[in-house]
Protein backbone atom coordinates (compact mmCIF):
# COMPACT_ATOMS: atom_id res chain seq x y z
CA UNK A 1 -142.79 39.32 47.64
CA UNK A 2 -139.27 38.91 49.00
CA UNK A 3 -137.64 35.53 48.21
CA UNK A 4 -134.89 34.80 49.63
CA UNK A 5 -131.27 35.55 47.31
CA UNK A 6 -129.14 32.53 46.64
CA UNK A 7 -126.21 31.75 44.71
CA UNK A 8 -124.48 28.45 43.61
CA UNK A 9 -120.78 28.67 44.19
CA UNK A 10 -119.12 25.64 42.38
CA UNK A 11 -115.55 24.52 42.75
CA UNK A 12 -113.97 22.93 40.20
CA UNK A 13 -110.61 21.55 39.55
CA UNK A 14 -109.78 22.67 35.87
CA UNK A 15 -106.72 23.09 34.11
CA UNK A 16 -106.79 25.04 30.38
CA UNK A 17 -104.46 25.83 27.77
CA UNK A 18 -104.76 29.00 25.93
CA UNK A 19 -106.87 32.31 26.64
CA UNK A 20 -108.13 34.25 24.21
CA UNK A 21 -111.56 32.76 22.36
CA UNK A 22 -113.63 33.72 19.64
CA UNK A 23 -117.87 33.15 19.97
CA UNK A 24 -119.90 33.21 17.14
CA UNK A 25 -123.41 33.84 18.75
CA UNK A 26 -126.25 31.67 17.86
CA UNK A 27 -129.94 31.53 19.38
CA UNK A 28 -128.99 32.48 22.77
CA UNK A 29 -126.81 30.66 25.47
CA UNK A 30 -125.02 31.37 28.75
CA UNK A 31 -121.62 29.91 27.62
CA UNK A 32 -119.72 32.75 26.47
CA UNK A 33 -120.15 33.62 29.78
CA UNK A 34 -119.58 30.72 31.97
CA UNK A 35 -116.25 30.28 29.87
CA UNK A 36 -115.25 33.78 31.15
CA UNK A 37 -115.95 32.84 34.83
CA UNK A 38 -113.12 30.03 34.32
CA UNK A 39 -110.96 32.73 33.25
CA UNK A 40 -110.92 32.64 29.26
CA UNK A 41 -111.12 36.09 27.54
CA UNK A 42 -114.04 35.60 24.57
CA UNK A 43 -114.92 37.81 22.23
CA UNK A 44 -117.72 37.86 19.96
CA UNK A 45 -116.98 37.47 16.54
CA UNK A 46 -119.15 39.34 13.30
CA UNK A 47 -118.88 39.47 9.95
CA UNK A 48 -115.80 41.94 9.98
CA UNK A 49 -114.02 39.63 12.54
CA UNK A 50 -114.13 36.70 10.53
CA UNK A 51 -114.14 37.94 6.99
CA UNK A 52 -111.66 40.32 7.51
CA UNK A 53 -110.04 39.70 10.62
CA UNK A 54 -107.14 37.63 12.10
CA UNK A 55 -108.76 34.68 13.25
CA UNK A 56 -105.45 32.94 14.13
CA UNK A 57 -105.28 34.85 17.29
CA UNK A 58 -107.84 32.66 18.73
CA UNK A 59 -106.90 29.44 20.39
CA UNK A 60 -110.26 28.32 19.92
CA UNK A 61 -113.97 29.53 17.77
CA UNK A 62 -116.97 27.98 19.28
CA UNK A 63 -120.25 28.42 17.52
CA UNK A 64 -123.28 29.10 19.90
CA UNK A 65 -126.57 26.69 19.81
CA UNK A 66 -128.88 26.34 17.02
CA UNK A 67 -125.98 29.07 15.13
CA UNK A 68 -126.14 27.43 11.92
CA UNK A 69 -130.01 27.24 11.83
CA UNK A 70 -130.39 30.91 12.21
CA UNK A 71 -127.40 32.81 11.29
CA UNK A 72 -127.69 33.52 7.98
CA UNK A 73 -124.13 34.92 7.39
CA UNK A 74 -122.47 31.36 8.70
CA UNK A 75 -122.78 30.13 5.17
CA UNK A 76 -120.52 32.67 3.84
CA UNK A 77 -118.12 32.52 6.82
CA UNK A 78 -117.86 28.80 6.82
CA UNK A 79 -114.58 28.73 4.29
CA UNK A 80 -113.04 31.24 6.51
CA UNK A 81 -113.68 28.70 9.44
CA UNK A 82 -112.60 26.06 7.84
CA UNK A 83 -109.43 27.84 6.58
CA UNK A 84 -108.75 28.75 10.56
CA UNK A 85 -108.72 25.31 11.68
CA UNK A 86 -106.83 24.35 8.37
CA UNK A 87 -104.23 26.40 9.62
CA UNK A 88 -104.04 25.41 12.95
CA UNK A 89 -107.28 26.72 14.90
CA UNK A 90 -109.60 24.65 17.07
CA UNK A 91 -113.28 24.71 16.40
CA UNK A 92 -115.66 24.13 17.88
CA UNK A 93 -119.53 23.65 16.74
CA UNK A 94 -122.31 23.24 19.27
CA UNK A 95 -125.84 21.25 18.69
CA UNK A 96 -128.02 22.67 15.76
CA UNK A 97 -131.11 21.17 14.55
CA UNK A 98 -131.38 19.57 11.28
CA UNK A 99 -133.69 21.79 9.80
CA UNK A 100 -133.77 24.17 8.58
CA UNK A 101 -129.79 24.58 7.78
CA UNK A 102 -127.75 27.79 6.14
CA UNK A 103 -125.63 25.43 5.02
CA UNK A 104 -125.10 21.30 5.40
CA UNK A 105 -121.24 22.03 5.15
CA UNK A 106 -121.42 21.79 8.83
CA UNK A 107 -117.60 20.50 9.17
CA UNK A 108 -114.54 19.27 7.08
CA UNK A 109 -115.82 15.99 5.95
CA UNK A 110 -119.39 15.00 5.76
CA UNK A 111 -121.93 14.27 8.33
CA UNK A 112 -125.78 14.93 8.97
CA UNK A 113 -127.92 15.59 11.83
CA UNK A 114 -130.16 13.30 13.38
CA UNK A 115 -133.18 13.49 16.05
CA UNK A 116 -131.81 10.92 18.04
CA UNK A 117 -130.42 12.23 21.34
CA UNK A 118 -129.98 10.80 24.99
CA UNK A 119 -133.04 12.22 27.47
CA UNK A 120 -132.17 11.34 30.84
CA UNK A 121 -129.41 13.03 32.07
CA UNK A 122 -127.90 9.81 34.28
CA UNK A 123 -127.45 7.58 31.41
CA UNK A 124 -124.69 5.92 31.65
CA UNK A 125 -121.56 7.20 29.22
CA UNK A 126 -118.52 4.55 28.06
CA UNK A 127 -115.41 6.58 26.71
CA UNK A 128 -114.53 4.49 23.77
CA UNK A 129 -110.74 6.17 23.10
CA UNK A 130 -109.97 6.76 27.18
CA UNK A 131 -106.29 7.52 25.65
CA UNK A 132 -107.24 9.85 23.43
CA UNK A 133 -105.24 13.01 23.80
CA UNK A 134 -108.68 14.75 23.93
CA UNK A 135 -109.48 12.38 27.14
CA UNK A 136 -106.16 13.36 28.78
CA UNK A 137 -105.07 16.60 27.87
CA UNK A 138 -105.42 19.71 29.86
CA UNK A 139 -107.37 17.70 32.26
CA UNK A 140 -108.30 13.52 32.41
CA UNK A 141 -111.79 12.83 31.82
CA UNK A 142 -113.26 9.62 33.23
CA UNK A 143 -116.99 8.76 33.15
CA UNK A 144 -116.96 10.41 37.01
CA UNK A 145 -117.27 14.14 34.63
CA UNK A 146 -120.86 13.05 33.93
CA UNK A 147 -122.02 12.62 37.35
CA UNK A 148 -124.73 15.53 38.17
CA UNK A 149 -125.96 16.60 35.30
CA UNK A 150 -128.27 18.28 34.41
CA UNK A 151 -131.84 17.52 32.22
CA UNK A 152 -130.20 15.78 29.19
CA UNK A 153 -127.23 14.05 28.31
CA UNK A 154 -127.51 15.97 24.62
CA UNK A 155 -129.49 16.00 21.30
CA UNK A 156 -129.70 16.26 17.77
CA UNK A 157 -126.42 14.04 17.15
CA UNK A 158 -125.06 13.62 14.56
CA UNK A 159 -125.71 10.84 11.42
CA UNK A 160 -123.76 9.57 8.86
CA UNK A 161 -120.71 10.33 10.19
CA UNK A 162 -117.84 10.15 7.98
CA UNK A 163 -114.71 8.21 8.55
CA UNK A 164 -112.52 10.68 9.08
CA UNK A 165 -113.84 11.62 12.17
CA UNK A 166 -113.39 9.77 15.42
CA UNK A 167 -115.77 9.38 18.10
CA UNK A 168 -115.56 9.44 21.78
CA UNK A 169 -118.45 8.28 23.92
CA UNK A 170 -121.38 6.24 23.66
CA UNK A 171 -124.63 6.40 26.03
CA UNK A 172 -128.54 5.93 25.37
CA UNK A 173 -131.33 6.37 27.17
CA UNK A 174 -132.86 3.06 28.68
CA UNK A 175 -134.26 0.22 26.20
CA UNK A 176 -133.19 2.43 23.59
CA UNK A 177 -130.10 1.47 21.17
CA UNK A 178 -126.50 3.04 21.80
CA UNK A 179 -125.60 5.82 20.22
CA UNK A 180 -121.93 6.52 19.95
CA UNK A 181 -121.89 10.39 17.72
CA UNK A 182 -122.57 12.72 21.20
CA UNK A 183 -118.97 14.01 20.45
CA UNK A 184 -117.27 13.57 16.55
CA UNK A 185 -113.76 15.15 16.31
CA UNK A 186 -111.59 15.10 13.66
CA UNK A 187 -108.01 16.65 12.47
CA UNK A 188 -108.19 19.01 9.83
CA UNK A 189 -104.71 20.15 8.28
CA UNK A 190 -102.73 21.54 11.48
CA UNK A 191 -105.91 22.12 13.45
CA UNK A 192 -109.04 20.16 15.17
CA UNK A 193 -112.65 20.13 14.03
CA UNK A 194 -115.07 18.98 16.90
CA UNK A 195 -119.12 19.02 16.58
CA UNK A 196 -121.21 17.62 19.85
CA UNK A 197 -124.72 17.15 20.38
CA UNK A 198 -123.76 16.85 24.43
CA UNK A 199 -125.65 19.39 26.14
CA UNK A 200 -123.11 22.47 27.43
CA UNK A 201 -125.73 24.96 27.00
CA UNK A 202 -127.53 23.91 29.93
CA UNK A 203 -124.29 22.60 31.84
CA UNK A 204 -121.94 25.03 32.07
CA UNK A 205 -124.59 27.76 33.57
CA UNK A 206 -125.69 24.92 36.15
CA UNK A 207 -121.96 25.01 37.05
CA UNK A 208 -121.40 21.17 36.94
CA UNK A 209 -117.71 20.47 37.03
CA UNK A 210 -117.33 17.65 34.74
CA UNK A 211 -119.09 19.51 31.87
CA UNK A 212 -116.49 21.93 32.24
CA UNK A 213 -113.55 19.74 32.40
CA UNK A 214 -114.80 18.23 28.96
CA UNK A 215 -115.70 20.96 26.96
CA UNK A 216 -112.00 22.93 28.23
CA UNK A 217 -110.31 19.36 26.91
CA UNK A 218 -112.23 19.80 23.66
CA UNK A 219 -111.22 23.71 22.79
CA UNK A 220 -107.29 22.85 24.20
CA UNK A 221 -105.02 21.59 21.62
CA UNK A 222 -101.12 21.17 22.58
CA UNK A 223 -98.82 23.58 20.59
């Protein structure tokens, strides 16, 4: 058999701050590598990198899917993560589930994980801080960024969510009761702390353009 080759070319208009990112692999995703095809340089981090290493050199750390369910070493590197946002880093923690855990430490200030998550992938999403410098800064998000996509809006957000962190969107699926923890941020000495549930993992390879313009606005922080 000889089926036909096709490729999905995507244009999107994206502005980003910054370069140079560090990826702490988890269970397997495409993002690293969609984030390179938008131009950032990432580089996958290990256990020299971050316990020896000079994290500050990153603009941003993102944490691959499931990471903190199945790398082991993440509960010894978390102080060192937590030190680089501390001093001014951006992190950023993609969707685990909530068991089992390396560590429940996930962030700065407390928060658990949850089952609850938002199944069809056209729910409707209200930005609840429009203003917020996340919503406006490289690019301006409005709820036309989650128009097509793709199999989910996200899962396994978070519960118990403490105070200190803010959150930006609510959505559910139909009948069902909002939920408003997709995306929890919060400041953390000179740096940002961000954990979402959204889906990116399956987003960012499907090449949808809002999903992109998000998760940029989420790993940019103005100097």
């Amino acid at each position: 058999l000889f089926p036909q080759a096709a490729a999905r070319l995507v244009a999107v208009d994206l502005k980003h701050n910054g370069n140079k990112l560090g990826y702490i692999p988890g269970a397997g995703d495409m993002v690293a590598a969609s984030l390179r095809q938008v131009g950032y340089d990432v580089t996958e981090l290990g256990e020299k990198d971050i316990m020896g290493g000079n994290l500050q050199q990153y603009d941003a750390i993102i944490t691959g899917v499931r990471a903190y369910n199945t790398n082991n070493r993440l509960k010894y590197w978390q102080e060192k993560l937590m030190n680089y946002v501390k001093e001014g880093g951006v992190l950023l923690v993609q969707y685990n589930v909530n068991n089992p855990l390396v560590t429940t430490a996930l962030g700065p200030y407390p928060f658990s994980l949850s089952r609850d998550r938002v199944t069809d992938e056209t729910a409707p999403v209200k930005l609840l801080h429009p203003d917020h410098q996340i919503m406006q800064y490289p690019n301006t998000i409005t709820a036309a960024d989650f128009e097509g996509w793709v199999q989910e809006r996200g899962l396994y957000y978070p519960g118990n969510v403490d105070g200190a962190y803010e959150k930006l969107f609510e959505m559910n699926d139909r009948n069902e009761a909002p939920l408003d923890a997709a995306v929890i941020v919060a400041n953390y000495g000179k740096g940002r702390y961000v954990y979402t549930g959204l889906s990116f993992f399956r987003q960012l390879p499907a090449g949808v353009p809002g999903a992109y313009r998000l998760f940029v606005n989420l790993i940019s922080a103005k100097k």
